[in-house]
Protein backbone atom coordinates (compact mmCIF):
# COMPACT_ATOMS: atom_id res chain seq x y z
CA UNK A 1 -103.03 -83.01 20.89
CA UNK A 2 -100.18 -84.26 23.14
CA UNK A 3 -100.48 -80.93 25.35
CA UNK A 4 -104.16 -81.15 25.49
CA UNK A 5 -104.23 -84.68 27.05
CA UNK A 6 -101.61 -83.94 29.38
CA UNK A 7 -103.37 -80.52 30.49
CA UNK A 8 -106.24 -82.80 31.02
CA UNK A 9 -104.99 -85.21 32.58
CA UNK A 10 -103.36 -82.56 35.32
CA UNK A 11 -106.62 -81.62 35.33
CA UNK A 12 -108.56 -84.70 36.55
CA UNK A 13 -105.34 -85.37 38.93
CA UNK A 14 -105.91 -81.89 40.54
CA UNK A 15 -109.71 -82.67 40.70
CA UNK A 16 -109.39 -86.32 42.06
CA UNK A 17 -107.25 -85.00 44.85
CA UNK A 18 -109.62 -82.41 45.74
CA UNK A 19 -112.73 -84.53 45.54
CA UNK A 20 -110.67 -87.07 48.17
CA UNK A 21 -109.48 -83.94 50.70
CA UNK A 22 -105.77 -84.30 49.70
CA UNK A 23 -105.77 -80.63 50.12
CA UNK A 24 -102.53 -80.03 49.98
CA UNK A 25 -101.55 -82.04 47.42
CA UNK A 26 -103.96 -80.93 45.47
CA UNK A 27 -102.68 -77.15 46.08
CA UNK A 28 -98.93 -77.90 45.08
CA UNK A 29 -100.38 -79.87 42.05
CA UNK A 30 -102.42 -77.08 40.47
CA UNK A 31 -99.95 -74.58 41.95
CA UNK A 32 -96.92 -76.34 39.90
CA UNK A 33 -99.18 -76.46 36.62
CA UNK A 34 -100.11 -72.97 37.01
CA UNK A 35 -96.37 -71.88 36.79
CA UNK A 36 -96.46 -73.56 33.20
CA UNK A 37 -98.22 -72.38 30.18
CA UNK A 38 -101.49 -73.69 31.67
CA UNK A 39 -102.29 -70.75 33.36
CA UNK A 40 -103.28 -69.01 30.65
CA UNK A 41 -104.88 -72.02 28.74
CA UNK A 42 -107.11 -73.26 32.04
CA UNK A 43 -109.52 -71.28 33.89
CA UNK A 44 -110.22 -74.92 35.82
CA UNK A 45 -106.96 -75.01 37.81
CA UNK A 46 -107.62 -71.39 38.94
CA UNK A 47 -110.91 -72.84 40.50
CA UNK A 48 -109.60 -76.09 41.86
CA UNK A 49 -106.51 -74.21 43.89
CA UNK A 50 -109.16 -71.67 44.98
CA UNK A 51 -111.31 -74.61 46.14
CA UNK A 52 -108.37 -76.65 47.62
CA UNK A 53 -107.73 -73.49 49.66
CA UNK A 54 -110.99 -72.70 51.01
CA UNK A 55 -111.83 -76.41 51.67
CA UNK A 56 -109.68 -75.89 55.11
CA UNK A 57 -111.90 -73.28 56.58
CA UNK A 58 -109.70 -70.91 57.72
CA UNK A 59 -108.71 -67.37 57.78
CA UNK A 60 -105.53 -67.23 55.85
CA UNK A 61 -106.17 -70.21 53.12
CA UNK A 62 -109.36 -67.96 52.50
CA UNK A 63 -107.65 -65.11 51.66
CA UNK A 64 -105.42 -67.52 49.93
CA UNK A 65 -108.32 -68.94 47.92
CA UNK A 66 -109.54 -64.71 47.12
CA UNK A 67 -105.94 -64.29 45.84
CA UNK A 68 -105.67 -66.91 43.44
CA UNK A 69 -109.75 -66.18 42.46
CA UNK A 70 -109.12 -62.90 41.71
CA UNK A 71 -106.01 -63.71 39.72
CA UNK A 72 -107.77 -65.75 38.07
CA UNK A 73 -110.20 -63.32 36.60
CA UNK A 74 -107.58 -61.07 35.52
CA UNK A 75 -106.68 -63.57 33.02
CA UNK A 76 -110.17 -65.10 32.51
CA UNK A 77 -112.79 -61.77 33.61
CA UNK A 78 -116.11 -63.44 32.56
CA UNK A 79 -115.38 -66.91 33.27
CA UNK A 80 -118.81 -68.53 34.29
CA UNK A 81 -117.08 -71.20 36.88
CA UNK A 82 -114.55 -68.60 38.54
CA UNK A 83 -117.37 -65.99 39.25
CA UNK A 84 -119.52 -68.25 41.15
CA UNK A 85 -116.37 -70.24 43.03
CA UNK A 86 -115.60 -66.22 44.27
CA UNK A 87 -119.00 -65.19 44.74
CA UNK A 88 -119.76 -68.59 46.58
CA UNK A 89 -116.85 -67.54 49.15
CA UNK A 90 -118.03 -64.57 49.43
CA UNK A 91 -121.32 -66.02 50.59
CA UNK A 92 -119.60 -68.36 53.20
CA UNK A 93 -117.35 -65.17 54.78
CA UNK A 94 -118.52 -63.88 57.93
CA UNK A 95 -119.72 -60.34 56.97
CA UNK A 96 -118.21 -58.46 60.75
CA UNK A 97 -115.12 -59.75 59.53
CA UNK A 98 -114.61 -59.77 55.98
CA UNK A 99 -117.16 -57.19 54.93
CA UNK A 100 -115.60 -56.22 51.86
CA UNK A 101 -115.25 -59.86 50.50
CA UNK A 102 -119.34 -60.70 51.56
CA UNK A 103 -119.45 -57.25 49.11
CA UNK A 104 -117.83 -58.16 46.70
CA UNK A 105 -119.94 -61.28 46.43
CA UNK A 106 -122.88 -59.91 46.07
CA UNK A 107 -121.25 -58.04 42.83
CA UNK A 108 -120.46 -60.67 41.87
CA UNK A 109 -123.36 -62.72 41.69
CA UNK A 110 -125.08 -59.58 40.34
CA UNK A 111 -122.01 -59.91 37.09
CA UNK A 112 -123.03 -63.74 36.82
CA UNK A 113 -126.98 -62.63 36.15
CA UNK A 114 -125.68 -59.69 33.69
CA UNK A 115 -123.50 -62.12 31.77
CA UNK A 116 -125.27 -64.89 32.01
CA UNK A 117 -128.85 -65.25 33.87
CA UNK A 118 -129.90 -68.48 32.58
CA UNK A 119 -126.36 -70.56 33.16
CA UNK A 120 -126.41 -73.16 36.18
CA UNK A 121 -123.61 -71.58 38.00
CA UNK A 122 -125.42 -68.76 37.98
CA UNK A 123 -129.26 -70.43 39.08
CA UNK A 124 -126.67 -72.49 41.59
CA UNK A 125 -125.45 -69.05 43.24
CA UNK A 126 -128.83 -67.22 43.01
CA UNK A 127 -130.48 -70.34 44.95
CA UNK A 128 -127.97 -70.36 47.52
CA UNK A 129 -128.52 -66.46 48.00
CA UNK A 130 -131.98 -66.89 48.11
CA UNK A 131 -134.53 -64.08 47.38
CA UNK A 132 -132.36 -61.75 45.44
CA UNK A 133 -134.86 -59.71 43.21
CA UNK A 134 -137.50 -62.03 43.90
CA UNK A 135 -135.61 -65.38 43.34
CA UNK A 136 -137.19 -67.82 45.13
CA UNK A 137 -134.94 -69.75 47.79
CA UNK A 138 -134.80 -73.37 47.09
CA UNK A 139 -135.36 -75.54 50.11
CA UNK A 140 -132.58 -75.71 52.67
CA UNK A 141 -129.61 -77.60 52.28
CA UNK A 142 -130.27 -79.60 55.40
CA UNK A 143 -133.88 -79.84 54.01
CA UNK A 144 -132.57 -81.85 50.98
CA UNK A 145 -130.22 -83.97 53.14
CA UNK A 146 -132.94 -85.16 55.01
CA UNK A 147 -136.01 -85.59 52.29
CA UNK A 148 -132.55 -87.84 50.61
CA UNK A 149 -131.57 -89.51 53.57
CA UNK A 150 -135.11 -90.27 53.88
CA UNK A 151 -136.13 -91.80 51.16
CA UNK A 152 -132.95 -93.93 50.64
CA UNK A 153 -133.52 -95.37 53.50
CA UNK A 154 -136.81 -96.52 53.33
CA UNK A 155 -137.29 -100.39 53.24
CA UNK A 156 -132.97 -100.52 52.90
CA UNK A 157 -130.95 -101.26 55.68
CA UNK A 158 -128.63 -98.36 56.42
CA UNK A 159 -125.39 -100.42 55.07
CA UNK A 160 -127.52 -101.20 51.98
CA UNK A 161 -128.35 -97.93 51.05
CA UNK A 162 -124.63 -96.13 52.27
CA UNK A 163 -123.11 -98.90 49.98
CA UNK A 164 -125.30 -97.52 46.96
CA UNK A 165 -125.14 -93.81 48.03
CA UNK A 166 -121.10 -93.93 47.93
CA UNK A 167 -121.34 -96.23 44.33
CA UNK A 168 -123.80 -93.22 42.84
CA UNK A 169 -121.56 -90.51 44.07
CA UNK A 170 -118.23 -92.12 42.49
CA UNK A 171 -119.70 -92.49 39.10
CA UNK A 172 -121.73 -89.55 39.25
CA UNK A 173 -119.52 -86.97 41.36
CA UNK A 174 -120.32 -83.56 40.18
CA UNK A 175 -124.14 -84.55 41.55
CA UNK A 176 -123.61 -82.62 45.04
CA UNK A 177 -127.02 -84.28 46.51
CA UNK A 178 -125.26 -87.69 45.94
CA UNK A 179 -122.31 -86.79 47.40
CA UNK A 180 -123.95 -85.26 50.15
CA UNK A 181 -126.16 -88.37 50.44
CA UNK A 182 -123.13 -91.04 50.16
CA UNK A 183 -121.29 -88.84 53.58
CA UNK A 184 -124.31 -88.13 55.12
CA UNK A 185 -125.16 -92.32 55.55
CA UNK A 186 -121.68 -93.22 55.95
CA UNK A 187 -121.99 -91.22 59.13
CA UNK A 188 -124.67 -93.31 59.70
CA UNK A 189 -123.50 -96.60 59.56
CA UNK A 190 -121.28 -95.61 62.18
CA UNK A 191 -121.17 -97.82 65.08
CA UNK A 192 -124.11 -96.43 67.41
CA UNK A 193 -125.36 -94.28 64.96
CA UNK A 194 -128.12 -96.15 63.44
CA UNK A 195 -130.06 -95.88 66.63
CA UNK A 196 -130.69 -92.50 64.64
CA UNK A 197 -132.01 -93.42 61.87
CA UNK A 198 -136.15 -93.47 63.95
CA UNK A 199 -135.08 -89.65 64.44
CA UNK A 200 -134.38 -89.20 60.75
CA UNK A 201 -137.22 -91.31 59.41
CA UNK A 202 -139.91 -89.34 61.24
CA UNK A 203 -139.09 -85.92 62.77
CA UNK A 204 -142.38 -84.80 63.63
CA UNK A 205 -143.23 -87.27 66.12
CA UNK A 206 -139.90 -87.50 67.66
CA UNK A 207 -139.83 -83.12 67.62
CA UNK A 208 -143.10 -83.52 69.34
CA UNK A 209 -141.80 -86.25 71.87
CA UNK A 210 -138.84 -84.21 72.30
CA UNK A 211 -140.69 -80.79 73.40
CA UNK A 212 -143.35 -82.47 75.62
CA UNK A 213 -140.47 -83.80 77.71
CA UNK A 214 -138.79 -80.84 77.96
CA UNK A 215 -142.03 -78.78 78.72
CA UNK A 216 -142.78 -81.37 81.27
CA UNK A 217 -139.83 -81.41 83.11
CA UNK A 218 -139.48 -77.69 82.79
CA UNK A 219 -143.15 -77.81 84.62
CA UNK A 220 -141.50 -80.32 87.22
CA UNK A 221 -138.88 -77.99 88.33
CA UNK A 222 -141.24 -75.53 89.96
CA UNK A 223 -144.20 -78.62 90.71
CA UNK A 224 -141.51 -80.69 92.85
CA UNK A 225 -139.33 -78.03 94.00
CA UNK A 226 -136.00 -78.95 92.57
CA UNK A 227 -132.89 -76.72 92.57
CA UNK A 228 -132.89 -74.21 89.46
CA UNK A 229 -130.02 -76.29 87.71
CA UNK A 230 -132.42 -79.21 86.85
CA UNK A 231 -133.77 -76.80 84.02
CA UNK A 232 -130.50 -76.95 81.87
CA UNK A 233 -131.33 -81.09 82.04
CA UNK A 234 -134.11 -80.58 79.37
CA UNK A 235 -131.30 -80.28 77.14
CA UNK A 236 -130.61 -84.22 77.53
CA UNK A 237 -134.30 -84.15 75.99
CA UNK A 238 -132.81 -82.81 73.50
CA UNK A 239 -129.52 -84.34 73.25
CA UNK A 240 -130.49 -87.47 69.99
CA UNK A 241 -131.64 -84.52 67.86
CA UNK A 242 -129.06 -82.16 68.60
CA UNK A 243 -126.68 -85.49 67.90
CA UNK A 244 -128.18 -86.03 64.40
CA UNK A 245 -128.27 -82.54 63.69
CA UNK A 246 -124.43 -82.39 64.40
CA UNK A 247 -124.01 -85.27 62.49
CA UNK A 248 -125.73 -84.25 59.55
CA UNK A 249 -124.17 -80.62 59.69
CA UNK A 250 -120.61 -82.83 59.83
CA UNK A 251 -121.86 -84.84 56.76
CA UNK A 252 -122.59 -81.28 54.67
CA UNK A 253 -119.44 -80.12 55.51
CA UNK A 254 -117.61 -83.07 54.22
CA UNK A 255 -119.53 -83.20 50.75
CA UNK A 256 -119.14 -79.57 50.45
CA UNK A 257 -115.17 -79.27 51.01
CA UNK A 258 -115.33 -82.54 48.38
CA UNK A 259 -117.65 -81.85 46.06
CA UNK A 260 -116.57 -79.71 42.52
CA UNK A 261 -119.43 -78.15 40.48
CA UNK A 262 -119.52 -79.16 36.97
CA UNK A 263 -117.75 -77.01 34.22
CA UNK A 264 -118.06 -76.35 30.94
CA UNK A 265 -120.73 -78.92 28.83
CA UNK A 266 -121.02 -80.89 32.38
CA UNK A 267 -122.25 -77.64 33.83
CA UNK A 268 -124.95 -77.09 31.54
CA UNK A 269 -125.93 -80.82 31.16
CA UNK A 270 -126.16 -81.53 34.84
CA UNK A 271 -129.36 -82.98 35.66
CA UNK A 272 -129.97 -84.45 39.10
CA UNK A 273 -130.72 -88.52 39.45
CA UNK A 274 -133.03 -88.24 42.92
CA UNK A 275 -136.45 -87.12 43.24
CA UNK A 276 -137.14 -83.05 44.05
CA UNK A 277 -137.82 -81.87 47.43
CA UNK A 278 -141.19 -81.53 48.48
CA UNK A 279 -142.71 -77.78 49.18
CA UNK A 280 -143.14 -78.43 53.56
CA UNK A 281 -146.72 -79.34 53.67
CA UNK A 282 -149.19 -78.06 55.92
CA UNK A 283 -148.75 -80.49 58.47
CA UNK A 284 -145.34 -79.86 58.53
CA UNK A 285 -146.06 -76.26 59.27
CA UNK A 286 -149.11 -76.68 62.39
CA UNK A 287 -146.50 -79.38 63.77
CA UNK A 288 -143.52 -76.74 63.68
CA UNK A 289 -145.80 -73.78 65.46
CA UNK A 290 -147.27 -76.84 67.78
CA UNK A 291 -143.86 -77.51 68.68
CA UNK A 292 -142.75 -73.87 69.03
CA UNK A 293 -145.90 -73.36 71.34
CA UNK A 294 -145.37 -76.13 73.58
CA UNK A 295 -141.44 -74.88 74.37
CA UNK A 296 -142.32 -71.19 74.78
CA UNK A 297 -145.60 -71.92 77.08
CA UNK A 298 -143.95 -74.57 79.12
CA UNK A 299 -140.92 -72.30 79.55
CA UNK A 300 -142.97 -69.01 80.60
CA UNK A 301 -145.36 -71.18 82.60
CA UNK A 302 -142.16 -72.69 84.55
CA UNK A 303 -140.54 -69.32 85.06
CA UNK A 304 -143.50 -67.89 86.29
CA UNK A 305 -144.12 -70.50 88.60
CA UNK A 306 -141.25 -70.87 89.50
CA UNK A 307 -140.57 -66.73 90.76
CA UNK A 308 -143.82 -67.49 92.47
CA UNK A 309 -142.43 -70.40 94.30
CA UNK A 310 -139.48 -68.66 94.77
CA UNK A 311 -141.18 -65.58 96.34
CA UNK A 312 -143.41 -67.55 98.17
CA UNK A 313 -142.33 -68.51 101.96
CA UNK A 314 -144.04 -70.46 105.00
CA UNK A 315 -146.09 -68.11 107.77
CA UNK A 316 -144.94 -69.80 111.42
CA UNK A 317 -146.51 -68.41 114.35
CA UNK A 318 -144.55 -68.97 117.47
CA UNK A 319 -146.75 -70.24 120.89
CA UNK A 320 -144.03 -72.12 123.00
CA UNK A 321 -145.46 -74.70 125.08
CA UNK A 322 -145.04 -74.48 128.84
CA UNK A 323 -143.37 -77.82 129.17
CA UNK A 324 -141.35 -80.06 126.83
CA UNK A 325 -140.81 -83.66 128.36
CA UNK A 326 -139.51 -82.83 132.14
CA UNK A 327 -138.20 -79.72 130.99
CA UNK A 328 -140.33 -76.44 131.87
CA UNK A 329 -140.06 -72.78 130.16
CA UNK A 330 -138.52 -70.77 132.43
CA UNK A 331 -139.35 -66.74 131.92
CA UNK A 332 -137.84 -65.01 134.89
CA UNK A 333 -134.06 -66.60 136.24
CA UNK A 334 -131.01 -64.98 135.52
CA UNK A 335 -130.08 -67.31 132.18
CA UNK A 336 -133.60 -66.09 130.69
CA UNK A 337 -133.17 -62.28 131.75
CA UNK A 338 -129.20 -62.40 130.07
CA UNK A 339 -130.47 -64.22 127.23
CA UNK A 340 -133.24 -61.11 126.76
CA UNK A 341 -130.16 -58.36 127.17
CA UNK A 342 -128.42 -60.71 124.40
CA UNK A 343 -131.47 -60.55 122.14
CA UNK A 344 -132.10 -56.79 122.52
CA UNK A 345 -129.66 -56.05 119.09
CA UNK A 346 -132.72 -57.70 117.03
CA UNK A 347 -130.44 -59.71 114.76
CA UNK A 348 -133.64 -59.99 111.89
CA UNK A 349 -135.42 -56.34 112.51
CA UNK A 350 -137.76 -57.41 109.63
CA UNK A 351 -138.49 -60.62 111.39
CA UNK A 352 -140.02 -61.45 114.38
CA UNK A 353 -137.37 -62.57 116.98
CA UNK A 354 -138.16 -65.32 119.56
CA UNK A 355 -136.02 -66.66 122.56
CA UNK A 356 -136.90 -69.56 124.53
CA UNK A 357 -135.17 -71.21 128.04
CA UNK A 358 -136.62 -74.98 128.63
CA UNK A 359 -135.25 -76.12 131.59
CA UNK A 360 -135.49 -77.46 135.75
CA UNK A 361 -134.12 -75.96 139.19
CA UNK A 362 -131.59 -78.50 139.49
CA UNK A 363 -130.48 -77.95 135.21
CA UNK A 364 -131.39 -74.13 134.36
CA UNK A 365 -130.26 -74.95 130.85
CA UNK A 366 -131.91 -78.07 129.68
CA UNK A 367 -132.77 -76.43 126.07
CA UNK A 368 -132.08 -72.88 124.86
CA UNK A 369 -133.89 -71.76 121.45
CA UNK A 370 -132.88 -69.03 119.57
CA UNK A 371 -134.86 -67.90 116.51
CA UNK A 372 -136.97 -65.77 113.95
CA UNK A 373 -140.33 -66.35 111.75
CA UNK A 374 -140.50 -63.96 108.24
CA UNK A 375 -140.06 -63.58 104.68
CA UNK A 376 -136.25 -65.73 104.62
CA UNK A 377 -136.83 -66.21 100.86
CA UNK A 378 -133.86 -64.48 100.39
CA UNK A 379 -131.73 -66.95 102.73
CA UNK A 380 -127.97 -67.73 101.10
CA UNK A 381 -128.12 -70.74 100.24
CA UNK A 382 -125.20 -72.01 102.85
CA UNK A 383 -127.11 -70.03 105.22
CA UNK A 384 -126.32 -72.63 107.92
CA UNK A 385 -122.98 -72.75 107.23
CA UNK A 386 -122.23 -68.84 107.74
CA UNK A 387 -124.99 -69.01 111.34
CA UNK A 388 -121.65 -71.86 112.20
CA UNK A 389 -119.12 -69.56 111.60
CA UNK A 390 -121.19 -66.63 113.55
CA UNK A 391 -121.77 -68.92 116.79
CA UNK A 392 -118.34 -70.19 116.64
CA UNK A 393 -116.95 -66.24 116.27
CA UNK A 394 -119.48 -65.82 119.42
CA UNK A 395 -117.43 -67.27 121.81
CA UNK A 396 -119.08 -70.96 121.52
CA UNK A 397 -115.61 -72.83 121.66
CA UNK A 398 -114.53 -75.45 119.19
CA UNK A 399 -116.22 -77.11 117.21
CA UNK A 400 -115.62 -80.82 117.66
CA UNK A 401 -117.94 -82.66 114.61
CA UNK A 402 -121.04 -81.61 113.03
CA UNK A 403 -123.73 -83.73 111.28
CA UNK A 404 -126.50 -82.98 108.55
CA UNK A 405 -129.97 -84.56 109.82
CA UNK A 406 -133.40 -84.47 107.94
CA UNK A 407 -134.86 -81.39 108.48
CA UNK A 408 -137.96 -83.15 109.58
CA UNK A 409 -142.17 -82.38 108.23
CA UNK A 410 -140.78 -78.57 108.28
CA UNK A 411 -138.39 -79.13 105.50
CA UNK A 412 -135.67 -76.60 105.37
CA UNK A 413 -131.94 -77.92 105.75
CA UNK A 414 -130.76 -78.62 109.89
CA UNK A 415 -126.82 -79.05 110.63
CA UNK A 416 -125.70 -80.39 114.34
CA UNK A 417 -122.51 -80.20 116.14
CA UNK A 418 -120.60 -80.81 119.43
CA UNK A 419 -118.88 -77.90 121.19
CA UNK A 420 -116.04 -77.57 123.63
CA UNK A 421 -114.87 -81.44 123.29
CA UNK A 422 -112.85 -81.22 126.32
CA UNK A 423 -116.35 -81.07 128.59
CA UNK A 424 -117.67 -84.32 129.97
CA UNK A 425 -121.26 -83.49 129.45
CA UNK A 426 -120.53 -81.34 126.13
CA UNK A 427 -123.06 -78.83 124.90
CA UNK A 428 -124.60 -79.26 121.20
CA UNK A 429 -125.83 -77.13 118.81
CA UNK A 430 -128.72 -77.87 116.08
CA UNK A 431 -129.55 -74.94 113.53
CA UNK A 432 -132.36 -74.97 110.68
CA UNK A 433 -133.29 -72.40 108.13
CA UNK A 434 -136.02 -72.68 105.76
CA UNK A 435 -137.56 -69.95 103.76
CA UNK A 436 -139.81 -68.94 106.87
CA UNK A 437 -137.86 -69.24 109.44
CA UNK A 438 -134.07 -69.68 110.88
CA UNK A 439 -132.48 -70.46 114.29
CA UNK A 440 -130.95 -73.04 116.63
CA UNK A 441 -131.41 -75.20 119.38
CA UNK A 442 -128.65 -75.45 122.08
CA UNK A 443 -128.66 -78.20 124.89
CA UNK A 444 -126.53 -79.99 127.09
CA UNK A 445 -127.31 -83.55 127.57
CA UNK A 446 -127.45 -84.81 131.41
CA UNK A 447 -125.62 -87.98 130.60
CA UNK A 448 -122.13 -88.84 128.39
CA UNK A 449 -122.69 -88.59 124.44
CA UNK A 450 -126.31 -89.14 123.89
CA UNK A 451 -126.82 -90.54 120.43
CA UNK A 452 -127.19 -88.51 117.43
CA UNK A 453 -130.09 -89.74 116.44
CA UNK A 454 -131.71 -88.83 119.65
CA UNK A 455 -129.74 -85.26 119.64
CA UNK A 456 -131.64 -84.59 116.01
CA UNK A 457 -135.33 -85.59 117.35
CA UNK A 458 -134.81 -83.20 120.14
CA UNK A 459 -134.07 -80.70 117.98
CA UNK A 460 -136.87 -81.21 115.15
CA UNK A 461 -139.61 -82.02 118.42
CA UNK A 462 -138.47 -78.63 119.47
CA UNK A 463 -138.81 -77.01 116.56
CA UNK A 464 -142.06 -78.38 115.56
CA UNK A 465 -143.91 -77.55 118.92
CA UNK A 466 -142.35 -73.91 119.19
CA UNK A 467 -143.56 -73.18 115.62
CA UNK A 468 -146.74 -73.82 113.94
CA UNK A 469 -147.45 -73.65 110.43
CA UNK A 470 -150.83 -71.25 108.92
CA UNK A 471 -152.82 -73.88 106.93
């Protein structure tokens, strides 16, 4: 009798320290009464060091936890609670890595339903596998979470009911929903956390809330314009579900490193206290498919719009007026016949090229223009940046400062700067690019550092009377 107690109460010791995550402890407590004569009195410990091993999710204590499994059997072959402990690990084993252990799982939940078909480690393995030879799969384990989380909070505060979840669970703890439950609202009492709880308490209208944002700013990325990127922010949309799914996925993982099945009479007398888990309900189901809808028409309406928009480029047709303020286009002097020569290479063959001279007899260069109207849908995207480095490679001199304007009603992006510094009337240079056209504006102000204000409305006033939009 002596023996007995103190086997069990190394027993309940090695339990209690697994149920709390003393891991480790736990492993060098069952580990120390296994060397005794227990080992071949106690099929328990060989679970409960098995357990304590796989509870750390990794590689090497899950081999560990295989090892002392399969030892285990050797000295207890048909024991109900070490068959389903192995064929539950089996279960959880990634089958590209550990193929022969997801194997030998199967086996050996097909031994359990041989030996014993109608015990509950065997219905307990059978539901997780889910439709083995027609078994039905029980609902989800993040299913039940939620219908528990649910209902115990309804009309409780979350303290309240985490206070009585965690009281249920210590007096009841082979009852894994409880345990489950007690972790799953002590995550939520967490500080910020219970701003959750409206997410919890009624997923379909905040899964419905969620996916109309995100389908209509997925619509807004093509309707407005914006740069690609801003379709990755309808993840924020998504960011307090993806929170409490985390959380809740946390919570599982908790109660299932702490939770032990029942053994023995426990096993077979184990009857849940909370209510069963509703079949999902036809709502449930149009809401899910309404949901599903919404993302994947939103998301092909968006990407088709937005290829179009993308594709898509302004038509320009170039008719130069003959004057510009005082200045006057000037088609046969020597600056306008070199600056022909120059444009003979045809820098955008698929374009069509333009080259204008705006100036007087006493200031030949009052404005030079230097362009092309076509398909630029293609454009880098620091187009204006490389057409710099180009003019300064061309012999333009330094490049003293540089400025980024608005592009003006053409839209586009426009970038200014001052060349050759060391000139008292300094020449500057304005380039734009848009997805219709591309080129610059050089002049030379008559008087000492205009403004750049009134440098940029040269430029766009330029621009917009040189080029004029189809429709």
């Amino acid at each position: 009798m002596h023996d007995s107690t103190e086997a069990d109460s190394v027993r309940s010791h090695v339990r209690e320290l697994v149920r709390t995550g003393q891991y480790a402890q736990a492993r060098r407590a069952a580990g120390d009464a296994l060397d005794g004569p227990e080992a071949q009195t106690n099929s328990e410990l060989y679970v409960l060091l098995g357990r304590a091993h796989a509870a750390e999710d990794d590689d090497d204590h899950d081999d560990a936890a295989e090892r002392v499994y399969r030892d285990g059997l050797e000295a207890f072959p048909d024991d109900l609670d070490l068959l389903a402990a192995y064929a539950e690990l089996g279960a959880a084993s990634d089958p590209n890595e550990r193929p022969a252990r997801v194997r030998r799982g199967r086996e050996l939940v097909e031994r359990l339903r041989n030996i014993a078909p109608h015990a509950p480690q065997t219905q307990r393995v059978l539901l997780d596998a889910g439709g083995v030879d027609g078994t039905a799969r029980g609902p989800s384990a993040s299913r039940t979470q939620r219908h528990d989380a649910r209902a115990a909070l309804t009309c409780r505060s979350v303290r309240v009911a985490r206070d009585k979840a965690v009281a249920l669970a210590a007096a009841v703890p082979h009852e894994e929903r409880l345990t489950v439950l007690a972790e799953t609202l002590t995550a939520l009492a967490l500080p910020g956390r219970p701003a959750l709880r409206p997410l919890l308490m009624n997923p379909s209208v905040s899964g419905l809330v969620t996916v109309v944002a995100a389908g209509a700013l997925l619509l807004a990325v093509p309707a407005w314009d914006l740069e690609p990127w801003w379709v990755f922010a309808t993840l924020l949309c998504a960011a307090p579900n993806l929170m409490l799914s985390g959380l809740l996925r946390s919570a599982r993982r908790r109660a299932a490193a702490r939770w032990l099945p029942p053994t023995g009479a426990a096993a077979r007398d184990a009857v849940t206290q909370l209510t069963s888990v509703p079949a999902r309900s036809g709502r449930e189901r149009a809401i899910a498919a309404l949901t599903v809808s919404v993302v994947l028409v939103a998301a092909t309406a968006s990407a088709v719009w937005s290829h179009h928009r993308y594709l898509d480029y302004p038509r320009y047709e170039v008719a130069a007026p003959q004057t510009f303020g005082d200045l006057v286009l000037l088609t046969d002097t020597p600056t306008s016949s070199a600056l022909a020569g120059l444009m003979d290479g045809n820098p955008f063959p698929a374009a069509q090229n333009f080259h204008l001279l705006y100036g007087t007899e006493e200031r030949p260069l009052g404005a030079l223009v230097v362009g092309a109207v076509g398909d630029f849908h293609n454009l880098p995207y620091d187009a204006i940046g490389q057409l710099r480095a180009g003019f300064a490679r061309g012999g333009a001199g330094a490049v003293e400062s540089t400025w980024r304007p608005a592009p003006g009603r053409y839209g586009g992006s426009m970038e200014c700067m001052w060349l050759n510094p060391g000139d008292e009337h300094p020449p500057v240079v304005c380039i734009w690019a848009d997805k219709g056209s591309i080129g610059l504006v050089l002049t030379r102000p008559n008087r000492s550092r205009p403004s750049e204000e009134s440098i940029t409305e040269t430029a766009r006033d330029l621009r917009e009377a040189i080029l004029h939009r189809d429709g």
